[in-house]
N, C-alpha and C. Protein backbone atom coordinates (compact mmCIF):
# COMPACT_ATOMS: atom_id res chain seq x y z
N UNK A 1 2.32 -94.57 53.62
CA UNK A 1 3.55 -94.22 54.33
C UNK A 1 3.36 -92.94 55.13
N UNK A 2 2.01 -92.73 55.01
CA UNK A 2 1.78 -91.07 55.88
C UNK A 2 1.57 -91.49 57.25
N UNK A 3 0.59 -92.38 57.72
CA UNK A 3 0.70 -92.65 58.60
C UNK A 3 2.09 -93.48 59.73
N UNK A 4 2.44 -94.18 58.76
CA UNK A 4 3.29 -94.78 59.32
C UNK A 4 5.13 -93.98 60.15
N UNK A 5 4.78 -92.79 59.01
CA UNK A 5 5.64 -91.68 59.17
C UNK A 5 5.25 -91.22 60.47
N UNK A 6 3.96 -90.85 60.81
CA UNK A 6 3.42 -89.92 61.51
C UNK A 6 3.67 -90.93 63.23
N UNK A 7 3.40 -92.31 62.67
CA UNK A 7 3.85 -92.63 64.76
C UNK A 7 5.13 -92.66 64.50
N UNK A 8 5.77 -93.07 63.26
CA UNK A 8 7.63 -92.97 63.91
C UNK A 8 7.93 -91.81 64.46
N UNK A 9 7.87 -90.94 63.74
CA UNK A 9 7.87 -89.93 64.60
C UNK A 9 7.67 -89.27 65.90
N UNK A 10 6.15 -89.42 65.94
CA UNK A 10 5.21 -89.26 67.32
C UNK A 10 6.26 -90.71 68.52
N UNK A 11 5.80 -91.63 67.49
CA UNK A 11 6.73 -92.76 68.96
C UNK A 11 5.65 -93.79 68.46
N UNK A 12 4.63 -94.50 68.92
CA UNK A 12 3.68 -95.22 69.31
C UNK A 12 2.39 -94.88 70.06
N UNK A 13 2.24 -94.41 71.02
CA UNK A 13 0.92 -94.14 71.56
C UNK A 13 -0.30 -93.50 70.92
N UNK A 14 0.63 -92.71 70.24
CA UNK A 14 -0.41 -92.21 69.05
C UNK A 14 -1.01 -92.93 68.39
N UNK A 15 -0.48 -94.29 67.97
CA UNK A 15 -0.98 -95.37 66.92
C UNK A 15 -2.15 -96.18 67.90
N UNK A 16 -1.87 -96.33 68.66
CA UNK A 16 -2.48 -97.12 70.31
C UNK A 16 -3.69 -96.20 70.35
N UNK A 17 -3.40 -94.79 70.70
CA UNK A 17 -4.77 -94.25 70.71
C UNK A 17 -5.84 -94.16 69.70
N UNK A 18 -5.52 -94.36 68.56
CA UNK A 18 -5.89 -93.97 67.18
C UNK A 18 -6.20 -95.45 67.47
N UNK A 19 -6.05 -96.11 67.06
CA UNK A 19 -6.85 -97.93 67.29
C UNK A 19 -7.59 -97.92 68.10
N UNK A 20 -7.54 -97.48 69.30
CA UNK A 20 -8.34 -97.85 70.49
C UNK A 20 -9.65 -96.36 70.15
N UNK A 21 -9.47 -95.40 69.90
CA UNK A 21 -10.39 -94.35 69.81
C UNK A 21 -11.68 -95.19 68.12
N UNK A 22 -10.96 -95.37 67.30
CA UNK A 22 -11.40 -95.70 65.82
C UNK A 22 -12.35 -96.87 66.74
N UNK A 23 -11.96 -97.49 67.88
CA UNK A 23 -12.63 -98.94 68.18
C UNK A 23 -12.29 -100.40 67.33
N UNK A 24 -10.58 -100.33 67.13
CA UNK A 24 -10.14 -101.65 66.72
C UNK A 24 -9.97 -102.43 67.97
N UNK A 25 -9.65 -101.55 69.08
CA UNK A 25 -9.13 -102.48 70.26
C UNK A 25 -10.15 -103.54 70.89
């Protein structure tokens, strides 16, 4: 729930970058 806390917050792009940087995208 830490993360999930952390894009509600932030919004989304954060989660988008964090996938795409890690190389899920």
């Amino acid at each position: 729930e830490t993360q999930q806390d952390l894009i509600a917050s932030l919004g989304e792009p954060n989660y988008l970058q964090q996938a795409v940087g890690s190389g899920a995208h």
